[in-house]
C-alpha atoms as a PDB file:
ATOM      1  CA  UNK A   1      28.104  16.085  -5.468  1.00  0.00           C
ATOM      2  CA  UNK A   2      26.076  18.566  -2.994  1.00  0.00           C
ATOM      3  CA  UNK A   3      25.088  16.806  -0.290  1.00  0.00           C
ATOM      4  CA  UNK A   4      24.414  18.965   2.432  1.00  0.00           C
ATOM      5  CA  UNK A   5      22.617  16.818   5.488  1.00  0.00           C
ATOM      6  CA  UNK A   6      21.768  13.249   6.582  1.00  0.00           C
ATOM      7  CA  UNK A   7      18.323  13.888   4.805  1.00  0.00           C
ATOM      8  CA  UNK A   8      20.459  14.410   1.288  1.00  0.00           C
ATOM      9  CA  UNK A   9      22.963  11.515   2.425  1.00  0.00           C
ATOM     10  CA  UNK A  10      19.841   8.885   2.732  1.00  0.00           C
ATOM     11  CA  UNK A  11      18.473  10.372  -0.995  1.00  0.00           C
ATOM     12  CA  UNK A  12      21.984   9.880  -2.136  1.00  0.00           C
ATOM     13  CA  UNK A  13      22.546   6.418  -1.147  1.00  0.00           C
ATOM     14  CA  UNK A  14      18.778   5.625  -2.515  1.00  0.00           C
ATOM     15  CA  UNK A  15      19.858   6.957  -6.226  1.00  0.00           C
ATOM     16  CA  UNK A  16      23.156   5.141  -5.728  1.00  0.00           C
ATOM     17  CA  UNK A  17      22.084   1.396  -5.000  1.00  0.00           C
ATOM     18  CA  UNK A  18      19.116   2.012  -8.039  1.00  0.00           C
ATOM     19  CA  UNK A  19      21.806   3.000  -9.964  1.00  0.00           C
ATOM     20  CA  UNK A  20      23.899  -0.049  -9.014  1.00  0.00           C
ATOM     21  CA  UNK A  21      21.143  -2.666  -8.821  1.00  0.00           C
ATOM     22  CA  UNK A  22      22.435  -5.718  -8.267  1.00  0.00           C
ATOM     23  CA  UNK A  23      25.914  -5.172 -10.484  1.00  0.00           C
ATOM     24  CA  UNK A  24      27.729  -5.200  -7.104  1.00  0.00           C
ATOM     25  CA  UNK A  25      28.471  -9.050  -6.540  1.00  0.00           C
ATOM     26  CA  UNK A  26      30.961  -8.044  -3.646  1.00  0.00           C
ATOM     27  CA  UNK A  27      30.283  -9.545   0.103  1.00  0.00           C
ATOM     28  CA  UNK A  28      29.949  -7.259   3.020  1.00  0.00           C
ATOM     29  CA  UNK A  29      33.123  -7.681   3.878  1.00  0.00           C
ATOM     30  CA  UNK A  30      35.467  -7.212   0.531  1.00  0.00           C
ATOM     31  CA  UNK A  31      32.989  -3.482   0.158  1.00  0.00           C
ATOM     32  CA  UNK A  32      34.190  -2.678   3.657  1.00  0.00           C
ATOM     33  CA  UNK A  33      37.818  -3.771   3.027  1.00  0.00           C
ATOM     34  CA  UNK A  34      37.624  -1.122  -0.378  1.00  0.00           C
ATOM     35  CA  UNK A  35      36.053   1.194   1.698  1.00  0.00           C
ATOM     36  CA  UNK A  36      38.828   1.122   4.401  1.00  0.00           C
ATOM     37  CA  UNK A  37      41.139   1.845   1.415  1.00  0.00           C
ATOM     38  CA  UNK A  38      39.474   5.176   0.858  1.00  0.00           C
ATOM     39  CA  UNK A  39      38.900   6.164   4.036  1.00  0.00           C
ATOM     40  CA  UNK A  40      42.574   6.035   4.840  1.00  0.00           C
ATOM     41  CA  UNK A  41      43.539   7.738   1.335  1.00  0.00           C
ATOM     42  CA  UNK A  42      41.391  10.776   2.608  1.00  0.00           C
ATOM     43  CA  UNK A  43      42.433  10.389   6.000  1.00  0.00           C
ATOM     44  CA  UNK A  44      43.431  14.194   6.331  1.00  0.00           C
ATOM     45  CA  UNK A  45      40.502  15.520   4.588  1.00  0.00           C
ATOM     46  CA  UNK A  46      37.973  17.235   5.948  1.00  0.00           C
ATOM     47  CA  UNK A  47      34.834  15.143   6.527  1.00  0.00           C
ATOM     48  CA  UNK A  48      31.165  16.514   4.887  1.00  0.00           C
ATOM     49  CA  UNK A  49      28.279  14.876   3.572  1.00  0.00           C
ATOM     50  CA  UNK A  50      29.413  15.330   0.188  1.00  0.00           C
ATOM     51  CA  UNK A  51      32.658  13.212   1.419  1.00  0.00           C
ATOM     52  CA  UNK A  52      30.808  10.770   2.798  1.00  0.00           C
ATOM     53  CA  UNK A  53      28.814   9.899  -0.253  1.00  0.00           C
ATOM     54  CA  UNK A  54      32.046   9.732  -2.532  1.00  0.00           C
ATOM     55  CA  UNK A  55      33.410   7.156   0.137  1.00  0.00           C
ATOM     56  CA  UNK A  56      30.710   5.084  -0.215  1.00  0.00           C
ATOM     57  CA  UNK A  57      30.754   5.337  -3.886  1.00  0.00           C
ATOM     58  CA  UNK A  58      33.878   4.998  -5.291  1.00  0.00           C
ATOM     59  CA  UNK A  59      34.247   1.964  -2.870  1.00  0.00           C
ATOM     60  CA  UNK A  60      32.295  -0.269  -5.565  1.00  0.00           C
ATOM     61  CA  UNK A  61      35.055   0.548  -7.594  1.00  0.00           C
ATOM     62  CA  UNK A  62      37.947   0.067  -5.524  1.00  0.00           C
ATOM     63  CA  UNK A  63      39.846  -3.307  -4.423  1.00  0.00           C
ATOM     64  CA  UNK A  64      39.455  -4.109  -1.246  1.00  0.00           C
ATOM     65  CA  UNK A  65      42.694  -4.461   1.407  1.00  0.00           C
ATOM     66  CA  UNK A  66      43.966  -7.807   2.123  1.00  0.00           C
ATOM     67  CA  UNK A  67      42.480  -8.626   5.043  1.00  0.00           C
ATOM     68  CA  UNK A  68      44.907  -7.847   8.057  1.00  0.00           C
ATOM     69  CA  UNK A  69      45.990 -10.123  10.861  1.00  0.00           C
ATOM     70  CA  UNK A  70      46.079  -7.663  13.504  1.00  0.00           C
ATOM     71  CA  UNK A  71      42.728  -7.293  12.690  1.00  0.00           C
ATOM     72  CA  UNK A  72      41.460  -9.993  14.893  1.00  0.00           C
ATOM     73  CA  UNK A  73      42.330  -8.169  17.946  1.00  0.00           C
ATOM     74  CA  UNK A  74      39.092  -6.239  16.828  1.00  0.00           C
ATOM     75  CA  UNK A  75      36.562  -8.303  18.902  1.00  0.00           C
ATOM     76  CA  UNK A  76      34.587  -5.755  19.903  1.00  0.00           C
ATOM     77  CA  UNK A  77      33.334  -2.126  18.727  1.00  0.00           C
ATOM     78  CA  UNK A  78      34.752   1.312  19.801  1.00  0.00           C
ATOM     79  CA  UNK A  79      33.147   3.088  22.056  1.00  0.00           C
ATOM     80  CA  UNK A  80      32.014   6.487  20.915  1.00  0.00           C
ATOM     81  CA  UNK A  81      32.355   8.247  24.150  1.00  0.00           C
ATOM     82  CA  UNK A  82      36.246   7.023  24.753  1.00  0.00           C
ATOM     83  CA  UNK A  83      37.088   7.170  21.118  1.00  0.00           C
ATOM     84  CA  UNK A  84      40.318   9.592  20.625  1.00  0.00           C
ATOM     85  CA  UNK A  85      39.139  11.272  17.466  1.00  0.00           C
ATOM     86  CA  UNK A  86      36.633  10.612  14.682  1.00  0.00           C
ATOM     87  CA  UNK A  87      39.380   9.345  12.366  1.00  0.00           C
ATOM     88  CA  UNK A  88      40.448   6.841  14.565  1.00  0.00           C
ATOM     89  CA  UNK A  89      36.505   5.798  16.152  1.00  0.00           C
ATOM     90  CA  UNK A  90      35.564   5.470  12.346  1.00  0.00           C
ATOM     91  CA  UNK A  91      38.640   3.415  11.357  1.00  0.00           C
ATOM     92  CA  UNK A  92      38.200   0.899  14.519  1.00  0.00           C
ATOM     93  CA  UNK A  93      34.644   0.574  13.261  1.00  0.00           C
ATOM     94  CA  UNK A  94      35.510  -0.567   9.987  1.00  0.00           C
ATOM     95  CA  UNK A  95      37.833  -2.844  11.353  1.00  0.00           C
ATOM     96  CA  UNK A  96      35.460  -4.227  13.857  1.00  0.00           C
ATOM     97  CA  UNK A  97      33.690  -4.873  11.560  1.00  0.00           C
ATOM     98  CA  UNK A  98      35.138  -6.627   8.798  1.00  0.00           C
ATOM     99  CA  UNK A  99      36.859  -9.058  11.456  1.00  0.00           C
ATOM    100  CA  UNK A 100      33.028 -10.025  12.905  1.00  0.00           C
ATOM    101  CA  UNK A 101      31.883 -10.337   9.531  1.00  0.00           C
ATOM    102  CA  UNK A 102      34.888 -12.823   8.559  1.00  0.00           C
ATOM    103  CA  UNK A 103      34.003 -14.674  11.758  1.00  0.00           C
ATOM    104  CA  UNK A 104      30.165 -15.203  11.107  1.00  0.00           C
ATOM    105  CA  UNK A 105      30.611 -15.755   7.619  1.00  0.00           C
ATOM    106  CA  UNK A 106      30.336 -19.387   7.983  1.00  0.00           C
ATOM    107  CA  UNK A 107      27.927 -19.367  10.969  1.00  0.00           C
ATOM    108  CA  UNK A 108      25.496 -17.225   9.134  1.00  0.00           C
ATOM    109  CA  UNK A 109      25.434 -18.395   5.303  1.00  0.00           C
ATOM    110  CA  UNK A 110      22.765 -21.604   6.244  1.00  0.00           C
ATOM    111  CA  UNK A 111      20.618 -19.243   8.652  1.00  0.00           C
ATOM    112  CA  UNK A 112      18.004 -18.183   6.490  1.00  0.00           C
ATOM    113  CA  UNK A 113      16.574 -15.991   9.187  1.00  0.00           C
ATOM    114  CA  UNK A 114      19.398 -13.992   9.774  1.00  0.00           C
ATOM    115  CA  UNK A 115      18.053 -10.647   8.725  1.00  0.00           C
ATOM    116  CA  UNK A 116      15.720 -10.833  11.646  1.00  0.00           C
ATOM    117  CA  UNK A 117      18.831 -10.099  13.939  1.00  0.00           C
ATOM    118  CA  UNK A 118      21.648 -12.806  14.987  1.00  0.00           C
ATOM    119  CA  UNK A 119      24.479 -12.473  17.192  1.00  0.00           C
ATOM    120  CA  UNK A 120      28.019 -12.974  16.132  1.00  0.00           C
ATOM    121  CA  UNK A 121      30.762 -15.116  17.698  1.00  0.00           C
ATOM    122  CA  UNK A 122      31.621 -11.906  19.826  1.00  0.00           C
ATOM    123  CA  UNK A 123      28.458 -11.343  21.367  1.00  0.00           C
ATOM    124  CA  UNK A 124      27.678  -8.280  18.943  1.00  0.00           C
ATOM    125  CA  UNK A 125      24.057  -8.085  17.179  1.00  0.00           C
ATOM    126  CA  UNK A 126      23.922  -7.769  13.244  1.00  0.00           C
ATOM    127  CA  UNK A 127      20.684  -7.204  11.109  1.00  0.00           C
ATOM    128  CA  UNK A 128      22.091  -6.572   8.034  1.00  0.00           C
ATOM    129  CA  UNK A 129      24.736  -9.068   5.963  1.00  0.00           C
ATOM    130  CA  UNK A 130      25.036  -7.641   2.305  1.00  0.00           C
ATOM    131  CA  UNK A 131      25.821  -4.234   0.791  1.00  0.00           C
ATOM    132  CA  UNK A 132      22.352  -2.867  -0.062  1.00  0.00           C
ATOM    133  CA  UNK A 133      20.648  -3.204   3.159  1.00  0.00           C
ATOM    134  CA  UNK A 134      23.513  -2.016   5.507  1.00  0.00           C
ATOM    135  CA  UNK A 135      24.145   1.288   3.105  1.00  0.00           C
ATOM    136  CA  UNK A 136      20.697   1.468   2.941  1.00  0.00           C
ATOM    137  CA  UNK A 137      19.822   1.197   6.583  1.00  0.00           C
ATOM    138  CA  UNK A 138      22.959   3.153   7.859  1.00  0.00           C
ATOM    139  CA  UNK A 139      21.316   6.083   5.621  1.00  0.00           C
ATOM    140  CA  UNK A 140      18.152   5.819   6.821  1.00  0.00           C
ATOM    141  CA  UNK A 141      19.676   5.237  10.875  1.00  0.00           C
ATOM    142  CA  UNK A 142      21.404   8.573  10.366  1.00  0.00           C
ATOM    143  CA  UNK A 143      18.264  10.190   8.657  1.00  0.00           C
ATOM    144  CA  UNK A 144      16.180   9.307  11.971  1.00  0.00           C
ATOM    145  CA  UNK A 145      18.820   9.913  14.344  1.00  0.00           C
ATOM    146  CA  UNK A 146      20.440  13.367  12.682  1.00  0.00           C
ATOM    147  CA  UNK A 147      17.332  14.730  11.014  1.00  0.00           C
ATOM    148  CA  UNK A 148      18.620  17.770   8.319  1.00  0.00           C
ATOM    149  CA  UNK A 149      21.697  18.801  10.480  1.00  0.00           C
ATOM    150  CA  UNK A 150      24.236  19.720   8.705  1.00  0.00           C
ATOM    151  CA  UNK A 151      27.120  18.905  11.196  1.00  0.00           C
ATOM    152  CA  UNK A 152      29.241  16.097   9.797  1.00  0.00           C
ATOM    153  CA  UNK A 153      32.845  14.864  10.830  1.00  0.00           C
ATOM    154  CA  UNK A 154      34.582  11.575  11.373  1.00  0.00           C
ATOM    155  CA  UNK A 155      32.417  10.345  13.911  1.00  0.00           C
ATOM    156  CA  UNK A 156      29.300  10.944  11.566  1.00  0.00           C
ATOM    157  CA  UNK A 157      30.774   8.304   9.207  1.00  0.00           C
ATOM    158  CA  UNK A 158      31.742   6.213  12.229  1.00  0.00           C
ATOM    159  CA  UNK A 159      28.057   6.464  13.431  1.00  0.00           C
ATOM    160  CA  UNK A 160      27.124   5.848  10.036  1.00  0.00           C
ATOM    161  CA  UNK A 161      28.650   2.200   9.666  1.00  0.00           C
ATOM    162  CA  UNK A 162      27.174   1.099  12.894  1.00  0.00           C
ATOM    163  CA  UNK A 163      24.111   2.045  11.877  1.00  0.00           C
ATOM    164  CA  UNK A 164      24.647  -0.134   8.969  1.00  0.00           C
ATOM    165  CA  UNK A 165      25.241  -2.889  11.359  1.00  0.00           C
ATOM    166  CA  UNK A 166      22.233  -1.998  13.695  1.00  0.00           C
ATOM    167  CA  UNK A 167      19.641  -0.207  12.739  1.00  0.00           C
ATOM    168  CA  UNK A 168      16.254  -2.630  10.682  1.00  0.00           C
END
């Protein structure tokens, strides 16, 4: 896998949901909870691209964490500017969250217009609920927001995820 830049990331993600159709049944949530499980298992790796895209990839594959207890402490994202490293910003996104989704999950599966924005119990906005669209619009978030720069660390995949969460 040579991907290089956010522009190769987005094409990346594109082949990978094709590829995948609709074969991934998993909520939001349980992807993100397999995806925490590989982000900690490469937790002293160096972060690229290339890394990124295997994350995201082999998390389809992997089962997810139990969800954790301490967990709901999460109530709110990190903040970018204060986080202490890109390890740590990226893993408190994740946890984030997974903990907002669990808490919407029933206030959200009758609202039919949810993809048009909502706001979660914590006062956080979400526009996008399943797997597809928040890979997909992460990738294209970063695309617009990075361009073909090639710089990519721990707080690129942070950025990434909220950008899942965010961006339409």
């Amino acid at each position: 896998m040579n991907i290089q830049t956010p522009i190769d990331l987005s094409a990346h993600v594109d082949r990978m949901l094709q590829e995948r159709g609709s074969r991934s049944d998993a909520s939001l949530e349980s992807y993100l909870r397999s995806l925490y499980v590989n982000v900690l298992s490469y937790k002293n790796e160096v972060m690229t691209y290339s890394l990124v895209g295997k994350l995201l990839e082999q998390s389809f594959d992997t089962a997810p964490i139990q969800y954790m207890e301490e967990w709901n402490q999460c109530s709110r994202p990190p903040v970018l500017e204060t986080a202490i490293d890109g390890f740590t910003y990226t893993r408190e996104v994740l946890q984030f969250h997974i903990f907002d989704l669990r808490e919407m999950e029933r206030q959200e599966e009758e609202n039919r217009y949810r993809f048009l924005g909502t706001t979660s119990r914590t006062n956080h906005t979400w526009y996008n609920f399943d797997v597809h669209s928040y890979l997909e619009c992460a990738a294209s978030g970063l695309e617009d927001r990075l361009g073909d720069d090639p710089h990519c660390d721990w707080f690129t995949l942070g950025v990434f995820l909220e950008l899942g969460r965010l961006y339409e």
